[in-house]
N, C-alpha and C. Protein backbone atom coordinates (compact mmCIF):
# COMPACT_ATOMS: atom_id res chain seq x y z
N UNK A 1 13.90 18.21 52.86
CA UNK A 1 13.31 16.89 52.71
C UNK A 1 12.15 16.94 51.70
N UNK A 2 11.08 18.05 51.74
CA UNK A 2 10.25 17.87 50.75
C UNK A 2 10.60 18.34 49.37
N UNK A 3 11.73 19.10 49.41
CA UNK A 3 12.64 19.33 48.00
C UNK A 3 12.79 18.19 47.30
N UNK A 4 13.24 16.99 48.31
CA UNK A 4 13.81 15.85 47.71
C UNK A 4 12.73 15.19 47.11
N UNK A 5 11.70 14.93 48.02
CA UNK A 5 10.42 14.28 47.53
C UNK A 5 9.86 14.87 46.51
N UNK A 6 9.88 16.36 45.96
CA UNK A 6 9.02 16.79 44.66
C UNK A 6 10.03 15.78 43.36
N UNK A 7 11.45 16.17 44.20
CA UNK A 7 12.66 16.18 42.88
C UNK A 7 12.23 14.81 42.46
N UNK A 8 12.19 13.69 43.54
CA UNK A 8 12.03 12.55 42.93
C UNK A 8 10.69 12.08 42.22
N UNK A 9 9.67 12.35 42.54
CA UNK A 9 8.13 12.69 42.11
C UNK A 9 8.46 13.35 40.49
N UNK A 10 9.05 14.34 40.51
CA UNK A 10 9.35 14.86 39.02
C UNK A 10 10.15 13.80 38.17
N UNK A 11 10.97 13.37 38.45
CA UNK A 11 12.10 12.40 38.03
C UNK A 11 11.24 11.27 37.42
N UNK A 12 10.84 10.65 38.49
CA UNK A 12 9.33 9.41 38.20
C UNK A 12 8.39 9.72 36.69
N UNK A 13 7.83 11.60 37.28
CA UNK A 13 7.13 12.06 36.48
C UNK A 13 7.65 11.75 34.78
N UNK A 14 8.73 12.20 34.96
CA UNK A 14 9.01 12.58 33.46
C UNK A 14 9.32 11.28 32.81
N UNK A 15 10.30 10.30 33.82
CA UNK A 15 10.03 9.08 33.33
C UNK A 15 9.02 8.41 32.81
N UNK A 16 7.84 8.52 33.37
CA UNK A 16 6.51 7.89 33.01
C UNK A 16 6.43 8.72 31.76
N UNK A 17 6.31 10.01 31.45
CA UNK A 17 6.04 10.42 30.44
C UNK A 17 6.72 10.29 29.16
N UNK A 18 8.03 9.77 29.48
CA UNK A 18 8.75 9.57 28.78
C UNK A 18 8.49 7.64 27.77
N UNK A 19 8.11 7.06 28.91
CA UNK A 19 7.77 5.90 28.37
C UNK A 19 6.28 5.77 27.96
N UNK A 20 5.41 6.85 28.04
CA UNK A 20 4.31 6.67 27.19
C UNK A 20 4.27 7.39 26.06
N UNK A 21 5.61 8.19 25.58
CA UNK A 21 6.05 8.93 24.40
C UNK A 21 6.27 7.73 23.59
N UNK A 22 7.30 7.12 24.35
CA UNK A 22 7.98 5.76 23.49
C UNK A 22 6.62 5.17 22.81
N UNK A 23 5.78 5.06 24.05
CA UNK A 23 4.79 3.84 23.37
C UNK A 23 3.75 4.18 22.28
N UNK A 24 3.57 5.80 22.50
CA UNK A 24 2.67 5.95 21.28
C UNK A 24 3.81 6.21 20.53
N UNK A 25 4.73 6.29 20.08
CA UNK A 25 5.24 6.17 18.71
C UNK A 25 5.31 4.75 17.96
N UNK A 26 5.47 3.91 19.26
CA UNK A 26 5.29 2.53 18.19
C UNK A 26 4.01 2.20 18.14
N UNK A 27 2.79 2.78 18.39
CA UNK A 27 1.83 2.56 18.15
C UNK A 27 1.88 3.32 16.98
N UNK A 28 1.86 4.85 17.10
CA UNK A 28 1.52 5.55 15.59
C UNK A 28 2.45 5.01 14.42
N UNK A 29 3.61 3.98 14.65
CA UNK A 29 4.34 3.70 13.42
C UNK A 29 3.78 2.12 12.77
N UNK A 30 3.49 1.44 14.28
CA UNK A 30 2.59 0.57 13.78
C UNK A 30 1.48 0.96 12.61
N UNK A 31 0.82 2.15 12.75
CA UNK A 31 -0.15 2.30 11.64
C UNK A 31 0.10 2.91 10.55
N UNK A 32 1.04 3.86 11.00
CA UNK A 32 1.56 4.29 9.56
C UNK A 32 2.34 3.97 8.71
N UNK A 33 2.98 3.12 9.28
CA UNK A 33 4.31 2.15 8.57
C UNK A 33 3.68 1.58 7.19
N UNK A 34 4.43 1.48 6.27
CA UNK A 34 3.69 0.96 5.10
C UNK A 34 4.20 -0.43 5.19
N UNK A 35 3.02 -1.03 4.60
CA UNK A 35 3.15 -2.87 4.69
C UNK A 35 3.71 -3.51 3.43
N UNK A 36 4.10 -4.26 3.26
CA UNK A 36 4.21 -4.92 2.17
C UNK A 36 2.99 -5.11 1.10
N UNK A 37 2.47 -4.98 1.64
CA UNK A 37 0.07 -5.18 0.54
C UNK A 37 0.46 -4.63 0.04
N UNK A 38 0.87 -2.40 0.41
CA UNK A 38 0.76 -1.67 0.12
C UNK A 38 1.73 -1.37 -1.84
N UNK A 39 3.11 -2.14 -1.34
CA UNK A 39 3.54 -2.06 -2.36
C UNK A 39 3.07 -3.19 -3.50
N UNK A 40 2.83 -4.14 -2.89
CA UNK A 40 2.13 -5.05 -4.01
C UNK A 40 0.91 -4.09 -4.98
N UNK A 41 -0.23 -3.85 -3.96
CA UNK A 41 -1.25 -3.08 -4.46
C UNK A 41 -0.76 -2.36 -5.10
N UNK A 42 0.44 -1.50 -4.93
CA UNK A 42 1.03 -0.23 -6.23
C UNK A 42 1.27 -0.56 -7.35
N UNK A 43 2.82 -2.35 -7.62
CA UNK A 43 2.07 -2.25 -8.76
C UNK A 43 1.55 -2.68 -9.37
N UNK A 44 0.56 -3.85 -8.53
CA UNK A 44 -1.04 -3.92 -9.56
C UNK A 44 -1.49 -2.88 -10.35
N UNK A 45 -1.27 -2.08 -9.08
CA UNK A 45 -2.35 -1.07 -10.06
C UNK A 45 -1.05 -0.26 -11.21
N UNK A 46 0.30 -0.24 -11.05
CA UNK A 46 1.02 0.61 -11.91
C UNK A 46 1.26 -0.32 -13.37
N UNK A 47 1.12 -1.07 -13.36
CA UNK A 47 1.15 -2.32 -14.36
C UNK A 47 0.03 -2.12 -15.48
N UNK A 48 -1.63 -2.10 -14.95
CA UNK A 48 -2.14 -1.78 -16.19
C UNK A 48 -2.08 -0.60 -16.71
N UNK A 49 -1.71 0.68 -15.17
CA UNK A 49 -1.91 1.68 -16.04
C UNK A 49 -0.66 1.66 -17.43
N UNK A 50 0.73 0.93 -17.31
CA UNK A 50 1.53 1.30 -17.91
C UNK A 50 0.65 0.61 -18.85
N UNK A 51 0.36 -0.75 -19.62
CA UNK A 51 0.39 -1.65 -20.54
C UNK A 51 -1.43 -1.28 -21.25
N UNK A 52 -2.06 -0.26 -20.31
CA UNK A 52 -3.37 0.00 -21.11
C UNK A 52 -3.78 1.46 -21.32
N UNK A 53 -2.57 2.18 -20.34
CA UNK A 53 -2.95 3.62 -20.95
C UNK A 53 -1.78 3.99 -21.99
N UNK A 54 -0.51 3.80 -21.02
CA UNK A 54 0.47 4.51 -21.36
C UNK A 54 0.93 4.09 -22.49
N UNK A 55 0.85 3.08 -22.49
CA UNK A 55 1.75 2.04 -24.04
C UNK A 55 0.58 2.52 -25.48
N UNK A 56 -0.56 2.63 -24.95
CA UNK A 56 -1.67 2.54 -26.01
C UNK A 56 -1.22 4.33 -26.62
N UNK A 57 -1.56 5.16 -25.67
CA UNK A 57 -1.43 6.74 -26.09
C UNK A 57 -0.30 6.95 -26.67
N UNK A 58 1.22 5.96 -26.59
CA UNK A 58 2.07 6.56 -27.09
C UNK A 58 2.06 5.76 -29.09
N UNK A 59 1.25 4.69 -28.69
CA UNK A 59 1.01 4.30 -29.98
C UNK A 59 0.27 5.14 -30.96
N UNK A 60 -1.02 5.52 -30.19
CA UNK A 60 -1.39 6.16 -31.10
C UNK A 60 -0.68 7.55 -31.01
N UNK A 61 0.25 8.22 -30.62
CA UNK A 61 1.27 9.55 -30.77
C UNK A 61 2.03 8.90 -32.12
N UNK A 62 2.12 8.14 -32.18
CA UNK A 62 3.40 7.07 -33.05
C UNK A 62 2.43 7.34 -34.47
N UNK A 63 1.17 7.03 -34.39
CA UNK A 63 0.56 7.30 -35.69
C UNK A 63 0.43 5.36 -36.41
N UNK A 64 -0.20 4.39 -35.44
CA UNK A 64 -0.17 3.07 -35.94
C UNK A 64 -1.55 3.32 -36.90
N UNK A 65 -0.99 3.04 -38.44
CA UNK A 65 -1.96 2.78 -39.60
C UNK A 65 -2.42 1.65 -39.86
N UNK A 66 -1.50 0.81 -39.41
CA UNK A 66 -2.45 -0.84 -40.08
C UNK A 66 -2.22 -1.88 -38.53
N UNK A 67 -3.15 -2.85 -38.45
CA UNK A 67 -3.21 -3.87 -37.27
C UNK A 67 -2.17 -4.42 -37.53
N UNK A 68 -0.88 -4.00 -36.99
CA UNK A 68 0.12 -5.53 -36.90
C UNK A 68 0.50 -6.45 -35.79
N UNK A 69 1.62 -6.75 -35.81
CA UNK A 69 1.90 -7.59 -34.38
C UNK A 69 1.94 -7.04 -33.02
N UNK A 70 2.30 -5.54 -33.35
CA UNK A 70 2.26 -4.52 -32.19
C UNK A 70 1.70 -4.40 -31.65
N UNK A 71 0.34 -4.07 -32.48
CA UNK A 71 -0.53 -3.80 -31.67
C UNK A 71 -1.17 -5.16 -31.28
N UNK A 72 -1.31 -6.56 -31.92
CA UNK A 72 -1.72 -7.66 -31.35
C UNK A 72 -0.93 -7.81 -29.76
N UNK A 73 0.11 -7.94 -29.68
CA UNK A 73 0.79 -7.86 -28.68
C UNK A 73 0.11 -6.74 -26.86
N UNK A 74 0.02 -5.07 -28.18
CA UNK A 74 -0.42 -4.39 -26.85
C UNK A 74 -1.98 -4.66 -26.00
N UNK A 75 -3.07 -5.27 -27.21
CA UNK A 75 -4.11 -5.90 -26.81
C UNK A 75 -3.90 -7.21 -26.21
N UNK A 76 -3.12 -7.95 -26.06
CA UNK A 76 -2.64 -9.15 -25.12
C UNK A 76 -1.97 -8.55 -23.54
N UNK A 77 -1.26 -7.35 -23.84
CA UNK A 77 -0.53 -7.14 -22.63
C UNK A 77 -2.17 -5.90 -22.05
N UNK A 78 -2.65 -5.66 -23.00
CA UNK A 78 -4.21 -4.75 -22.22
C UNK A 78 -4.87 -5.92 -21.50
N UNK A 79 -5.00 -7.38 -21.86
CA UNK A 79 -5.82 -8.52 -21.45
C UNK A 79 -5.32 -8.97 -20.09
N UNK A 80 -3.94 -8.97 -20.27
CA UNK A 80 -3.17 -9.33 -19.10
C UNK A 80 -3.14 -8.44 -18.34
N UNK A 81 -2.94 -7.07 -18.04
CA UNK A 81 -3.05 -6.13 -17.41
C UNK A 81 -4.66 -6.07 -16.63
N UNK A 82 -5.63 -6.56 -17.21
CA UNK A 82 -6.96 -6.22 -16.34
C UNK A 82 -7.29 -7.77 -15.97
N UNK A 83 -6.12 -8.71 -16.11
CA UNK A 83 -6.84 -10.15 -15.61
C UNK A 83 -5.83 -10.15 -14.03
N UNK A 84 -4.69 -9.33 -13.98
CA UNK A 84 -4.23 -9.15 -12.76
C UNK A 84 -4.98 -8.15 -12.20
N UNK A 85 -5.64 -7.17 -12.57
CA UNK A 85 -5.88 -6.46 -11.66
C UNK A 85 -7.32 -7.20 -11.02
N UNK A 86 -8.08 -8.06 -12.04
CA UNK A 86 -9.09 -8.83 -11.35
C UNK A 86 -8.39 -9.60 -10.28
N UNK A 87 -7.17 -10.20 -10.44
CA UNK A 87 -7.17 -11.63 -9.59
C UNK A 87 -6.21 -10.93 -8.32
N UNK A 88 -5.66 -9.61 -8.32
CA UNK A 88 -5.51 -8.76 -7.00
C UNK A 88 -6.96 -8.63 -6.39
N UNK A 89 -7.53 -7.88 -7.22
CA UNK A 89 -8.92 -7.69 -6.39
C UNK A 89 -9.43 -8.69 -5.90
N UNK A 90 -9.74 -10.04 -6.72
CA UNK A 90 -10.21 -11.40 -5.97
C UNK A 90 -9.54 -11.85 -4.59
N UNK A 91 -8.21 -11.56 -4.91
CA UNK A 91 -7.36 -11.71 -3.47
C UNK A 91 -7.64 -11.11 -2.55
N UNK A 92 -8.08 -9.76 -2.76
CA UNK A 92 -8.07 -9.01 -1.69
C UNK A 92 -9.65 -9.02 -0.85
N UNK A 93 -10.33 -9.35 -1.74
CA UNK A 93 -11.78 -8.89 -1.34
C UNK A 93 -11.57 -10.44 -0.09
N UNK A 94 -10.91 -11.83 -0.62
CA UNK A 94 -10.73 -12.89 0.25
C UNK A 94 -10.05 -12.61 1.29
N UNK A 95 -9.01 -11.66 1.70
CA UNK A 95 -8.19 -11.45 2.59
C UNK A 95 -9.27 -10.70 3.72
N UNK A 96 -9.97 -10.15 2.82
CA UNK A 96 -10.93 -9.24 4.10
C UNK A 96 -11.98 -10.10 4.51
N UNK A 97 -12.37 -10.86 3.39
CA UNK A 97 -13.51 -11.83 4.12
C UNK A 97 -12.82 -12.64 5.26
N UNK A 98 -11.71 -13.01 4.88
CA UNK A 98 -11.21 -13.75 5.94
C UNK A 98 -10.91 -13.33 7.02
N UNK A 99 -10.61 -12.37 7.28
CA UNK A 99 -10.17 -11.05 8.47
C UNK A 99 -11.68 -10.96 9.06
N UNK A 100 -12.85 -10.77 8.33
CA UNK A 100 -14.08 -10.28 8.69
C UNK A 100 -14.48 -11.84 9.55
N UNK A 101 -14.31 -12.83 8.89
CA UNK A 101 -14.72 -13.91 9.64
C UNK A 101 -14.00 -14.52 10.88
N UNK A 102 -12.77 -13.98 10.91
CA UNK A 102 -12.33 -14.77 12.04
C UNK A 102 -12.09 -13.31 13.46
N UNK A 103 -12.73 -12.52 12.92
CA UNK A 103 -12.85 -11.60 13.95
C UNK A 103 -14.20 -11.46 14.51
N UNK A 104 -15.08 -12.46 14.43
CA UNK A 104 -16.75 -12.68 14.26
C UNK A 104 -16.57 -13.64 15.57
């Protein structure tokens, strides 16, 4: 009889342990899970690097001698490249104010 009572006590046991396994995993995936921000934020940020580092260094590898349309162009896509990364950042700094205020 008290065989039976550990067996079922263990049974219980492992069950319980078993469902607080479950639950911290959807907790730890809750946080580690990547969000959608995350890829936005990537490529904000992969955008200027392409159009203000990468495009510029391979120009000058290229050897550009005189101002033409090219390069008018890559100084428009350098302008555009740091007016998104301002108006991500403007977004974001609002997303947190807003988070900060309604958790107040």
């Amino acid at each position: 009889m008290a065989l039976r009572a550990d067996a079922d006590r263990s049974a219980q046991r492992v069950d319980d342990l078993e469902d607080e396994v479950t639950r911290l995993r959807q907790i730890r995936n809750a946080v580690v899970k990547p969000t959608h921000q995350l890829w936005i934020g990537l490529t904000v940020l992969a955008y200027p690097a392409i159009v203000g580092i990468i495009m510029p260094v391979i120009s000058m590898a290229a050897g550009v001698e005189a101002i033409t349309t090219y390069v008018h162009i890559l100084v428009g896509l350098f302008i555009s490249g740091f007016l998104v990364l301002l108006a991500y950042l403007a977004y974001f700094a609002g997303r947190l104010f807003h988070r900060r205020k309604t958790a107040s």
